[in-house]
N, C-alpha and C. Protein backbone atom coordinates (compact mmCIF):
# COMPACT_ATOMS: atom_id res chain seq x y z
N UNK A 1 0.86 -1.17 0.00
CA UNK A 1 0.00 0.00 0.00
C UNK A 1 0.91 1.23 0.00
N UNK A 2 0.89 2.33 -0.91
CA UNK A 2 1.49 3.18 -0.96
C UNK A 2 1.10 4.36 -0.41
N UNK A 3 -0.36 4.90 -0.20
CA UNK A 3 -0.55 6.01 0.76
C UNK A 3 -1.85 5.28 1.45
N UNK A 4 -1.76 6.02 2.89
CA UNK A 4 -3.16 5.37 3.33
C UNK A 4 -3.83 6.83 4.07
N UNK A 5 -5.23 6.26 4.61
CA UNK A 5 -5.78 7.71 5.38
C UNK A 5 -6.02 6.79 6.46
N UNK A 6 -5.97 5.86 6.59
CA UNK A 6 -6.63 4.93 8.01
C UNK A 6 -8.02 5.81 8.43
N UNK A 7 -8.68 5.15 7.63
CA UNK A 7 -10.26 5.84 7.83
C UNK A 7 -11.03 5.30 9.09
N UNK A 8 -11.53 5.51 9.41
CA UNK A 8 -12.51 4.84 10.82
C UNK A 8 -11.92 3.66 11.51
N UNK A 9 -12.77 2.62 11.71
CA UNK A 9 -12.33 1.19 11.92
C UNK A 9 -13.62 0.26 11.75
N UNK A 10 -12.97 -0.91 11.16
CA UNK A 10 -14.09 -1.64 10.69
C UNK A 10 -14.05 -3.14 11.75
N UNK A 11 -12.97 -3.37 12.41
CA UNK A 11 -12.76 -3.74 13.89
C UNK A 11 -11.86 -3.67 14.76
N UNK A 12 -11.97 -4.05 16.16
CA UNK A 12 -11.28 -3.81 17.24
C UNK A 12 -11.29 -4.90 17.99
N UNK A 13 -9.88 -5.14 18.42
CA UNK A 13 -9.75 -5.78 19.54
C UNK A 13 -8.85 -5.39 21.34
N UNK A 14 -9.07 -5.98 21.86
CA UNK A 14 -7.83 -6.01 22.84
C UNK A 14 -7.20 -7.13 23.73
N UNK A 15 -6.18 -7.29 23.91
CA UNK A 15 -5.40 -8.50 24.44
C UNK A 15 -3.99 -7.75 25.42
N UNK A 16 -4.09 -8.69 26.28
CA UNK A 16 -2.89 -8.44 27.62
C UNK A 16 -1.54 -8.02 26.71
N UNK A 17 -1.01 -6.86 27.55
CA UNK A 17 0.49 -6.05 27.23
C UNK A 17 1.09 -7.13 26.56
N UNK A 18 1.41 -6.76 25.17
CA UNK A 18 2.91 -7.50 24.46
C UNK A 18 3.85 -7.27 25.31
N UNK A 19 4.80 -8.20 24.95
CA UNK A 19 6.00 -8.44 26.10
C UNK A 19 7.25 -8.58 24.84
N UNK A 20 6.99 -8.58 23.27
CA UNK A 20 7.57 -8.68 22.31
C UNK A 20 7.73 -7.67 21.59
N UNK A 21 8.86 -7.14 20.99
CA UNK A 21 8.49 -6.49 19.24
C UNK A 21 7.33 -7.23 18.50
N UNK A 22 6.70 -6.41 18.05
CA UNK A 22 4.92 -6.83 17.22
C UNK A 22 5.73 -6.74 15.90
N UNK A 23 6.21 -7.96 15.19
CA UNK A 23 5.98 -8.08 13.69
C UNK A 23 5.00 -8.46 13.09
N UNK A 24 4.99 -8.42 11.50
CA UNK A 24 3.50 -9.12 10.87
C UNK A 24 2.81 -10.38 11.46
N UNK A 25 3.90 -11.46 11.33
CA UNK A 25 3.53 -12.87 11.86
C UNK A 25 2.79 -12.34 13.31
N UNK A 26 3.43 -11.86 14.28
CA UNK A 26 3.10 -11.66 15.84
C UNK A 26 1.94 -11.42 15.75
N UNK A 27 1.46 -10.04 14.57
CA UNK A 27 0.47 -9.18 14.94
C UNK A 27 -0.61 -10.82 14.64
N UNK A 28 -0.44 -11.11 13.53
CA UNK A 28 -1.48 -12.32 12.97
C UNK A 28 -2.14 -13.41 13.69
N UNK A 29 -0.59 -13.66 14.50
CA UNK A 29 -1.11 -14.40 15.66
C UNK A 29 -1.86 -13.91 17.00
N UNK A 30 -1.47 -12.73 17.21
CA UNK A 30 -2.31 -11.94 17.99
C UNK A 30 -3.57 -12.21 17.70
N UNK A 31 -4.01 -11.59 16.37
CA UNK A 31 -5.54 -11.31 16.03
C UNK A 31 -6.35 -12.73 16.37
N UNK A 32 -5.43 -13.47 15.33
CA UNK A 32 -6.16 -15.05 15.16
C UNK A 32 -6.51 -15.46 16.11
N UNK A 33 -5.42 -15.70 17.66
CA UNK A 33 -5.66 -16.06 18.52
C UNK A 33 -5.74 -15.81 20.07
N UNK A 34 -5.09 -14.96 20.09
CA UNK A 34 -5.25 -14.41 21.68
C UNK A 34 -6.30 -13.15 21.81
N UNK A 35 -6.07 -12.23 21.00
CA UNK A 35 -6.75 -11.01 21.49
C UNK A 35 -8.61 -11.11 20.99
N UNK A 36 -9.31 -10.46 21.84
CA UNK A 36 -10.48 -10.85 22.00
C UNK A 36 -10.96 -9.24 21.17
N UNK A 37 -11.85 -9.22 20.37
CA UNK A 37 -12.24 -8.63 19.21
C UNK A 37 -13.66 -8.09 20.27
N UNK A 38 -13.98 -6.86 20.13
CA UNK A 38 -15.05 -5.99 20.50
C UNK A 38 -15.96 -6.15 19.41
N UNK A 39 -17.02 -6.54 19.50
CA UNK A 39 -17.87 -6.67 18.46
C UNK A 39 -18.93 -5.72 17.98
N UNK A 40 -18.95 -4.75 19.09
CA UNK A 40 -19.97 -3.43 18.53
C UNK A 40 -19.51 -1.97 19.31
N UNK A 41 -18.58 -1.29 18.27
CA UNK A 41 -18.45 -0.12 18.95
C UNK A 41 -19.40 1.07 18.47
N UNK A 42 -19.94 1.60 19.16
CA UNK A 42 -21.35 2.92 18.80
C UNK A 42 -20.83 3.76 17.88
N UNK A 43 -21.80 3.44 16.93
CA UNK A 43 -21.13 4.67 16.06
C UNK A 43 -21.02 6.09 16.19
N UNK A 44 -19.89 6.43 15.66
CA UNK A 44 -18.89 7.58 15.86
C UNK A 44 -18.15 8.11 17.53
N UNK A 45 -18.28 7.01 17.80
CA UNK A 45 -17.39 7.07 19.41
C UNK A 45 -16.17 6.88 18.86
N UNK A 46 -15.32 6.72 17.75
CA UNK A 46 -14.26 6.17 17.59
C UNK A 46 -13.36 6.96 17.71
N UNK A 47 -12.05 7.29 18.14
CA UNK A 47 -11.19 8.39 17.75
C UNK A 47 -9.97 7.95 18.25
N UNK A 48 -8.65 8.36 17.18
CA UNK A 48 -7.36 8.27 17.42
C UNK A 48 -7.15 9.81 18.07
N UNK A 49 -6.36 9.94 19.04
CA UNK A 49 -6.33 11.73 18.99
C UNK A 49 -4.61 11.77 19.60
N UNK A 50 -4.00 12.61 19.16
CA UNK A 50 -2.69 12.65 19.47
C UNK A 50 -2.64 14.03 20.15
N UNK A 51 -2.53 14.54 20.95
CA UNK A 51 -2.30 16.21 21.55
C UNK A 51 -1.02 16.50 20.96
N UNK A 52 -0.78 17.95 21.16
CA UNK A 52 0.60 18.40 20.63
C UNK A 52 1.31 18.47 21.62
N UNK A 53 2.66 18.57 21.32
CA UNK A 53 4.01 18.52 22.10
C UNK A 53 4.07 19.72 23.21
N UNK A 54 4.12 19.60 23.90
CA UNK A 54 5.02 20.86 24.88
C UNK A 54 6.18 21.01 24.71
N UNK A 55 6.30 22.65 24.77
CA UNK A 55 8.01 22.77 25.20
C UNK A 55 8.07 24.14 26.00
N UNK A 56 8.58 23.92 27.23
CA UNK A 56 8.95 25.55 27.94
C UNK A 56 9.86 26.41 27.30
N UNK A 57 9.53 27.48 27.08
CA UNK A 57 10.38 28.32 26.43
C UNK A 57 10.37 29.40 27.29
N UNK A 58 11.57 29.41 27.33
CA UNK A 58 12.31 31.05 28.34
C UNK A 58 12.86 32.31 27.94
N UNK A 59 12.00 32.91 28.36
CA UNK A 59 12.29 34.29 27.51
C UNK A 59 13.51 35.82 28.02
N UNK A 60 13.75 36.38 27.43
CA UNK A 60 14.77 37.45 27.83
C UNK A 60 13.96 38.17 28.53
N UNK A 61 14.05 38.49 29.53
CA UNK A 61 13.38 39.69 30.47
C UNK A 61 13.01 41.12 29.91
N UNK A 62 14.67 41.63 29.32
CA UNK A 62 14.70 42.94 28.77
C UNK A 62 13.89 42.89 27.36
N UNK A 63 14.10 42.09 27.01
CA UNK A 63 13.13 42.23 25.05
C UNK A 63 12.24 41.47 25.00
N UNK A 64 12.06 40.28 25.80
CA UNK A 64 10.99 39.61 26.02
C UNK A 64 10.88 38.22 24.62
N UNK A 65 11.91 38.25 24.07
CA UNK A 65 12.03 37.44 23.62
C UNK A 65 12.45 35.49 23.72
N UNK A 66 12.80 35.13 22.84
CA UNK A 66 12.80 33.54 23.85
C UNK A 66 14.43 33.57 23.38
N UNK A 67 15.03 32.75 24.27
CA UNK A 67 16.41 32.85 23.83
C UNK A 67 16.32 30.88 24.31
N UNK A 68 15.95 30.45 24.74
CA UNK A 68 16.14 28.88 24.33
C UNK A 68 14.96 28.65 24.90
N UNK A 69 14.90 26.75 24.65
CA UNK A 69 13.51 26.14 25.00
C UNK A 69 14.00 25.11 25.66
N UNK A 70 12.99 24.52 26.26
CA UNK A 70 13.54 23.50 27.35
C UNK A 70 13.11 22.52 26.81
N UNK A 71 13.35 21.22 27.30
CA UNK A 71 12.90 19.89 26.68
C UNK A 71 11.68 19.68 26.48
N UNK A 72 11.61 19.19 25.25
CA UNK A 72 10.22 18.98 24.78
C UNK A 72 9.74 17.64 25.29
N UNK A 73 7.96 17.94 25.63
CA UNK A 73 7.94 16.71 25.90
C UNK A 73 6.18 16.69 24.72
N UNK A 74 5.93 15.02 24.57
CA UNK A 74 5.47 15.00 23.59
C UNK A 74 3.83 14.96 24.21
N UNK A 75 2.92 14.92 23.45
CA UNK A 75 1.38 14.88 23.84
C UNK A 75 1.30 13.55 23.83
N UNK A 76 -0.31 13.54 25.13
CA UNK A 76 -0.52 11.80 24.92
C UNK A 76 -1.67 11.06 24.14
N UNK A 77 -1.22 10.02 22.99
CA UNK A 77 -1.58 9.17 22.52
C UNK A 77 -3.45 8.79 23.24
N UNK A 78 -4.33 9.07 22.67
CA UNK A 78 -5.31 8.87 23.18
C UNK A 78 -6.36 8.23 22.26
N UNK A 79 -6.67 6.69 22.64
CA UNK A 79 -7.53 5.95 22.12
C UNK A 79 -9.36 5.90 22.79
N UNK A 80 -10.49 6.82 21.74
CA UNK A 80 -11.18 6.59 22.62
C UNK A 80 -12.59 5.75 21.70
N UNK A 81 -13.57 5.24 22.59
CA UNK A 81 -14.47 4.39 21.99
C UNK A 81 -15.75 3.90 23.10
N UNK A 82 -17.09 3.89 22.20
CA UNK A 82 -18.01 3.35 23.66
C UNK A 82 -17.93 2.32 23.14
N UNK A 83 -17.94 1.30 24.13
CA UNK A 83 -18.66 -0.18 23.82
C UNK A 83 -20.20 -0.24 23.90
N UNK A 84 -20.79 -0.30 23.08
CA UNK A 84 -22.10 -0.18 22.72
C UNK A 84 -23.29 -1.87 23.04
N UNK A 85 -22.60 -2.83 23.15
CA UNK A 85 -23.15 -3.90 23.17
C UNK A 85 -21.69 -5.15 23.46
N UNK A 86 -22.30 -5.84 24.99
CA UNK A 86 -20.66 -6.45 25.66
C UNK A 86 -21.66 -7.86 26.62
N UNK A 87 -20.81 -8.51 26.83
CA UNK A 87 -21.24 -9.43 27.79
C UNK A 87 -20.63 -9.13 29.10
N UNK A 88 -20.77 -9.78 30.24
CA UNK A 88 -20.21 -9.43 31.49
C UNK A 88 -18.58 -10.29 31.49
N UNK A 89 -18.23 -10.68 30.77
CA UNK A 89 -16.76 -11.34 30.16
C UNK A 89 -16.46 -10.59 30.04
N UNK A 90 -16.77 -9.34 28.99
CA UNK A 90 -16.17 -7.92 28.18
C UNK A 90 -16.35 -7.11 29.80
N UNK A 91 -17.27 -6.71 30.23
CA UNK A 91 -17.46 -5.74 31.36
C UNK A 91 -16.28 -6.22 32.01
N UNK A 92 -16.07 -7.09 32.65
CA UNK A 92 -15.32 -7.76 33.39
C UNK A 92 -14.03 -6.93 33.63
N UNK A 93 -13.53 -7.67 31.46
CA UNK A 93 -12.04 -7.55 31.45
C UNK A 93 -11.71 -6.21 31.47
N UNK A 94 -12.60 -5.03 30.84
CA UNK A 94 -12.27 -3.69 30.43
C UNK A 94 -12.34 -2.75 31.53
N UNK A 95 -13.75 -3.24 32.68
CA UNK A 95 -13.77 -2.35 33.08
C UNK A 95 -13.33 -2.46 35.27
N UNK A 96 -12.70 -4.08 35.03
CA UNK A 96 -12.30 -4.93 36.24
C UNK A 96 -13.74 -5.06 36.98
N UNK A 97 -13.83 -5.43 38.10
CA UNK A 97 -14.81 -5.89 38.91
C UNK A 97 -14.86 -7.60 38.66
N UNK A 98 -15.88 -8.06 38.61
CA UNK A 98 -15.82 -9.57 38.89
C UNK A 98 -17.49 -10.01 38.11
N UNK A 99 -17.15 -10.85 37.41
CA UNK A 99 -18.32 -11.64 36.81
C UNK A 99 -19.09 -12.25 37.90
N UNK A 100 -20.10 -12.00 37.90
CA UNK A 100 -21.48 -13.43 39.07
C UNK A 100 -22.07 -14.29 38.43
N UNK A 101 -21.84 -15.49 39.41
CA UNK A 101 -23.10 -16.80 38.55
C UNK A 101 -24.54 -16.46 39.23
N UNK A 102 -25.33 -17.62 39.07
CA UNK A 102 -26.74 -17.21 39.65
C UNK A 102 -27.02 -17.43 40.92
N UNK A 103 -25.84 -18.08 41.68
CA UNK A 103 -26.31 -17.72 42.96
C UNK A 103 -25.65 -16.21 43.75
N UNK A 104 -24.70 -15.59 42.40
CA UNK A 104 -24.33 -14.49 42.93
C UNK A 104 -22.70 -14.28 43.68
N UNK A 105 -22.41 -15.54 43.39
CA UNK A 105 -21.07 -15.75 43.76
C UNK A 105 -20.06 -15.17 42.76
N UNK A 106 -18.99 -15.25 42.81
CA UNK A 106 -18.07 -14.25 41.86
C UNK A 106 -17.89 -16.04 40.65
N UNK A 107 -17.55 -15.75 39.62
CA UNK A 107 -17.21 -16.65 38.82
C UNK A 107 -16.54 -16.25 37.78
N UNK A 108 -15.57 -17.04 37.40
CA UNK A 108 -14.19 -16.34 36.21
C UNK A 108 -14.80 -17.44 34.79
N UNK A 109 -16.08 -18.01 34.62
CA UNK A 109 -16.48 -18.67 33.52
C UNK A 109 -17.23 -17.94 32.75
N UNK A 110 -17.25 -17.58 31.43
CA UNK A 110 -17.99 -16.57 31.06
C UNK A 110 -19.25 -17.07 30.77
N UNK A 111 -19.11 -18.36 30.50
CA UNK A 111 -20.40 -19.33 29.95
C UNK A 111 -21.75 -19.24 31.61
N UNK A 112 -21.31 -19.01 32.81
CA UNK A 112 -21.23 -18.94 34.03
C UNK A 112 -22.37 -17.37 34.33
N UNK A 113 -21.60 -16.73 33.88
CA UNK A 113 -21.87 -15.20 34.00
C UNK A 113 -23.28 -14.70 33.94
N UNK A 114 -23.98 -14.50 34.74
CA UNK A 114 -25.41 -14.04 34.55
C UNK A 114 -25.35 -12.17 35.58
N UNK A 115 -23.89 -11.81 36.08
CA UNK A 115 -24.22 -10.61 36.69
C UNK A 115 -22.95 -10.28 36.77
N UNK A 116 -22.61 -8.80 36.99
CA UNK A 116 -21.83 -8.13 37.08
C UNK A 116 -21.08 -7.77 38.13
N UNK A 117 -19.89 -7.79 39.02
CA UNK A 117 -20.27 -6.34 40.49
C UNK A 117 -18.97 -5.77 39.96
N UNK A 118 -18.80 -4.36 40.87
CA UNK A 118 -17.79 -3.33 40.28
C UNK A 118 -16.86 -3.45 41.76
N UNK A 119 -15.54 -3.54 41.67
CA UNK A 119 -14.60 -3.39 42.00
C UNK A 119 -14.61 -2.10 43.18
N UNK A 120 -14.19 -2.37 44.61
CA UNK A 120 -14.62 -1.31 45.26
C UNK A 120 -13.19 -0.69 45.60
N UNK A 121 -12.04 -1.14 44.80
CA UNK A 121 -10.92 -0.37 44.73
C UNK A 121 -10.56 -0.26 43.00
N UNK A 122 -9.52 0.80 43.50
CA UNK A 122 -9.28 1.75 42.22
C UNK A 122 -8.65 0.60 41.75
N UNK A 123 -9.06 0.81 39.83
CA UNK A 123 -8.69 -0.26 39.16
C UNK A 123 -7.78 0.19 37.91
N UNK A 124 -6.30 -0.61 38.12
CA UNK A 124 -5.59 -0.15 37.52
C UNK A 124 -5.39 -0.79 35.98
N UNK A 125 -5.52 -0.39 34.81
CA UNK A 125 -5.86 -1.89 34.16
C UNK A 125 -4.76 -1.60 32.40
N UNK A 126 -4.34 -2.29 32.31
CA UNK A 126 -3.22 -1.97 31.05
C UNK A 126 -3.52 -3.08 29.73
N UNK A 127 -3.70 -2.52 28.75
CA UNK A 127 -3.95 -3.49 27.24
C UNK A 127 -3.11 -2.90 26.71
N UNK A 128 -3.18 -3.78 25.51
CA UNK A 128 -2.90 -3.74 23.88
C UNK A 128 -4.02 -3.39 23.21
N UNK A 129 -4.67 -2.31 22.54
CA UNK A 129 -5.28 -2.18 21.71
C UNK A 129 -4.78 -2.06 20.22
N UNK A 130 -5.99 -3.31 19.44
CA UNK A 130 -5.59 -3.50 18.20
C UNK A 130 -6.75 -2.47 17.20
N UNK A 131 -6.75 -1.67 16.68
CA UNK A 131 -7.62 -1.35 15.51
C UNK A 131 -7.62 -1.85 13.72
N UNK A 132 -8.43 -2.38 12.88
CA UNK A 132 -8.31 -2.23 11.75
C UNK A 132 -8.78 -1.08 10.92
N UNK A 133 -8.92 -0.66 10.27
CA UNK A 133 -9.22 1.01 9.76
C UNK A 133 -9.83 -0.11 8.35
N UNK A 134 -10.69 0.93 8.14
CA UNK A 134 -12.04 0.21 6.61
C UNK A 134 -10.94 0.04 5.37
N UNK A 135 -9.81 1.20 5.39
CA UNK A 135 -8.91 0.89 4.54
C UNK A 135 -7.81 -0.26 4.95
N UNK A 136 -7.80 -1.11 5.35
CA UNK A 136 -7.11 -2.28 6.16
C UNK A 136 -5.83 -1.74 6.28
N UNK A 137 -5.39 -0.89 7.22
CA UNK A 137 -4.32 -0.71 8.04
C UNK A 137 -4.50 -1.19 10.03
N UNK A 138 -3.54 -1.90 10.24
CA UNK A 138 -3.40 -2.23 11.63
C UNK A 138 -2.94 -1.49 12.17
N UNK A 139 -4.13 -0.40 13.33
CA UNK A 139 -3.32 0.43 14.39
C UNK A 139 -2.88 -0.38 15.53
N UNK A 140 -1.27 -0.53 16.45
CA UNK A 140 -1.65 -1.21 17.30
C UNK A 140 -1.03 -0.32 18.41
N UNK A 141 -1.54 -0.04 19.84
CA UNK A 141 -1.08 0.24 21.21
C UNK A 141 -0.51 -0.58 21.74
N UNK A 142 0.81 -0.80 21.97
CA UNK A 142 0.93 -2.00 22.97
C UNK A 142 0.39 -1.65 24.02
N UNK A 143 0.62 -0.57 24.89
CA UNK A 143 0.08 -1.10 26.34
C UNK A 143 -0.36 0.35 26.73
N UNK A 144 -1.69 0.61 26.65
CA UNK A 144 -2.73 1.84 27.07
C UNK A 144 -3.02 1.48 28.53
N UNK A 145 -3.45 2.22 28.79
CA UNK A 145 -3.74 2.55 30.52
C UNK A 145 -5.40 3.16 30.21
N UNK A 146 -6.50 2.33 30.39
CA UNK A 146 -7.74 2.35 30.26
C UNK A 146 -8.10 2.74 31.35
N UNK A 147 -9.11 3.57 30.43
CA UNK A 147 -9.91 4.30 32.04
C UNK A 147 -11.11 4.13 31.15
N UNK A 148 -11.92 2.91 32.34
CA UNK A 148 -13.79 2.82 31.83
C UNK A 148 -14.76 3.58 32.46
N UNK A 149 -15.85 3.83 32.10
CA UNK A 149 -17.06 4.30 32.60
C UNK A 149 -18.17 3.70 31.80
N UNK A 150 -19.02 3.67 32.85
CA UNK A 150 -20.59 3.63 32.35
C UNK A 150 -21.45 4.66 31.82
N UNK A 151 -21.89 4.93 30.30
CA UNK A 151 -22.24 6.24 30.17
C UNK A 151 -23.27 6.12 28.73
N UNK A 152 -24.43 6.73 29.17
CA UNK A 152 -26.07 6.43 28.83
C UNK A 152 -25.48 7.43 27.27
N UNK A 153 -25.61 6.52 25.92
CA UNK A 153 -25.69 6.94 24.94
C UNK A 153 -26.28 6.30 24.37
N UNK A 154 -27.65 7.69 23.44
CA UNK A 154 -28.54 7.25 22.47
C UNK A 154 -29.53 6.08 23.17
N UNK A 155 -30.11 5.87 24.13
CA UNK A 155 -30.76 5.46 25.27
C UNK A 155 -30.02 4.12 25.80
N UNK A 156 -28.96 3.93 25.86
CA UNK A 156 -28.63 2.80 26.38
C UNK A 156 -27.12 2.73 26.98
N UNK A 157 -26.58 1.93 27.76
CA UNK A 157 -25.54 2.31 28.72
C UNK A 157 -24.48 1.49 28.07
N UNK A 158 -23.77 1.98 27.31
CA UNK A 158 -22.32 1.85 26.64
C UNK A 158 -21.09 1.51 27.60
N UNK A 159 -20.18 1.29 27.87
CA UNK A 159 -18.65 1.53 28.02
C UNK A 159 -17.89 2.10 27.68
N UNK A 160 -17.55 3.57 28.07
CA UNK A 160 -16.88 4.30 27.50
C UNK A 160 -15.66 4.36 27.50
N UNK A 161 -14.90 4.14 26.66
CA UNK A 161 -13.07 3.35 27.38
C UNK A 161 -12.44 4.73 26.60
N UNK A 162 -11.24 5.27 27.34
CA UNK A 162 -10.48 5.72 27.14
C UNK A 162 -9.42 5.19 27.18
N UNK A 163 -7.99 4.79 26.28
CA UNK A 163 -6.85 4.30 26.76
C UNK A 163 -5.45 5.34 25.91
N UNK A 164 -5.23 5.43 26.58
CA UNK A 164 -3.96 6.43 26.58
C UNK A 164 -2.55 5.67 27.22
N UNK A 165 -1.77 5.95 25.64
CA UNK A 165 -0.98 5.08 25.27
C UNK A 165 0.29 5.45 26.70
N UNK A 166 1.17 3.93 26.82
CA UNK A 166 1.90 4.59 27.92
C UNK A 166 3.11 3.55 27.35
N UNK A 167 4.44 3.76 28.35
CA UNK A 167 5.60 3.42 27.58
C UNK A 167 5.00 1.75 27.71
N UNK A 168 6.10 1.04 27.04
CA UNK A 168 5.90 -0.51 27.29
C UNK A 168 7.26 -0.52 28.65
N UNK A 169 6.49 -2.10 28.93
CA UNK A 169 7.36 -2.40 30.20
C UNK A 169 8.53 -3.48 30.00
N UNK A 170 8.85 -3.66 28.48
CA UNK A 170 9.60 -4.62 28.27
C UNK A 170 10.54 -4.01 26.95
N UNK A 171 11.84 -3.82 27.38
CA UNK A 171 13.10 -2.99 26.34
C UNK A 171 12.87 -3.53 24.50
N UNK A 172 12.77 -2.91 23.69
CA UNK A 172 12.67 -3.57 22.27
C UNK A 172 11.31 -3.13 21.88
N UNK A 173 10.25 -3.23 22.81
CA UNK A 173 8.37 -2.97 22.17
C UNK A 173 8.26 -2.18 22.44
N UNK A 174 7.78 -1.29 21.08
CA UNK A 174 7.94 -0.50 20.71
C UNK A 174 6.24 0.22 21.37
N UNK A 175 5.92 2.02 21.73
CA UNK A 175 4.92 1.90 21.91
C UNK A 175 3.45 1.88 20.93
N UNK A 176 4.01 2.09 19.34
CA UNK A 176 3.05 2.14 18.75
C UNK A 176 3.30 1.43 17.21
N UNK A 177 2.55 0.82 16.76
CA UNK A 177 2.74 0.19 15.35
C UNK A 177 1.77 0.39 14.44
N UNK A 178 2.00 0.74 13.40
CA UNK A 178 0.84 0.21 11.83
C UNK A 178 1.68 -0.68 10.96
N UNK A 179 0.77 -1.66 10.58
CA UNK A 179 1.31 -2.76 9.45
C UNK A 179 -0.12 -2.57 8.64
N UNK A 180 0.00 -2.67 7.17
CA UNK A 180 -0.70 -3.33 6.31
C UNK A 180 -1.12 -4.40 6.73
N UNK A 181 -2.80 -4.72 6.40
CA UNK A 181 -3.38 -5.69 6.45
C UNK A 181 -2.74 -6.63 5.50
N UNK A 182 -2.76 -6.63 4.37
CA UNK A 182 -1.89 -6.91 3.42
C UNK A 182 -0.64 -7.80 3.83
N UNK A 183 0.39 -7.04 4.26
CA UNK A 183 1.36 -7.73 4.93
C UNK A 183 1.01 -8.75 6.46
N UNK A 184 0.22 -8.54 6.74
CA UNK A 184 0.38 -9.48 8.10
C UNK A 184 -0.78 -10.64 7.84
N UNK A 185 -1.80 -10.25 6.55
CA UNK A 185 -1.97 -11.49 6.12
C UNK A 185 -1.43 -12.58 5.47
N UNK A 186 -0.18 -12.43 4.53
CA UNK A 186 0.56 -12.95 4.05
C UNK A 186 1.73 -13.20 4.90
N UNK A 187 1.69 -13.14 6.13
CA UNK A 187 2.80 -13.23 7.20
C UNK A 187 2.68 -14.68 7.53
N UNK A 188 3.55 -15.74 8.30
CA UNK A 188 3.66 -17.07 8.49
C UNK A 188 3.97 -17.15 9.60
């Protein structure tokens, strides 16, 4: 592919922090098999958003001009999206707390799952978010720092995930990737 616009996304997934460099093959195997695919995000909740850079700049007193700048530091990487339609598996993983069976007991089976409860400490929670874009480019996050909420859109109560990209915790992985669909289908 020679130019792309990475238009919307036509799906999404997410799966536990890479611990690797993400090549084609990796990403493939990712998709195929570990990372768990969101199956309905609300339309137009979607957004890549990058903020701009800071830099302090110090100025001359007498002319008021800048005579140097201080280290730049960069804006943060911000992935956002409602989950529009989820099981208590999805609630679970995105937004922590604990799945219930029917007598109300906590249960880690999703087949199990008939209720929800929410976590009564702060929940710290780190992914990989994968995007495909309608023009098949792979956005990937290795490891965002999600922040969920519950939040009533278009009459019904979504998941509103924010994840904002943060360094990786393992030297070599990198924090952000695009591959051609293209290439990581033809990957082995």
């Amino acid at each position: 592919m020679s130019k792309i616009s990475a238009i919307d996304i036509k799906k999404l997934w997410y799966a536990d922090q890479i611990t690797t460099a993400l090549t084609p093959s990796g990403l493939k195997a990712l998709v195929t098999s570990t990372a768990k695919e969101i199956e309905n995000v609300h339309q137009d909740t979607w957004q890549i958003d990058e903020s701009e850079a800071s830099q302090d700049s110090y100025r001359n007193q007498l002319t008021g001009h800048v005579y140097r700048l201080g280290k730049r530091q960069m804006g943060d990487l911000t992935i956002n999206f409602t989950v529009g339609q989820y099981d208590y598996a999805t609630k679970a993983a995105l937004m922590g707390g604990d799945m219930l069976d029917s007598t109300g007991a906590v249960t880690t089976t999703a087949s199990n799952a008939v209720g929800w409860k929410r976590s009564n400490d702060v929940v710290e929670m780190y992914k990989t978010l994968i995007a495909l874009t309608v023009d098949d480019v792979y956005v990937v996050v290795s490891r965002s720092s999600l922040g969920a909420r519950e939040s009533s859109t278009d009459g019904a109560i979504g998941m509103a995930m924010s994840g904002t990209m943060t360094d990786p915790v393992t030297a070599g992985v990198a924090s952000e990737y695009w591959y051609d669909k293209a290439t990581v289908d033809a990957a082995s």
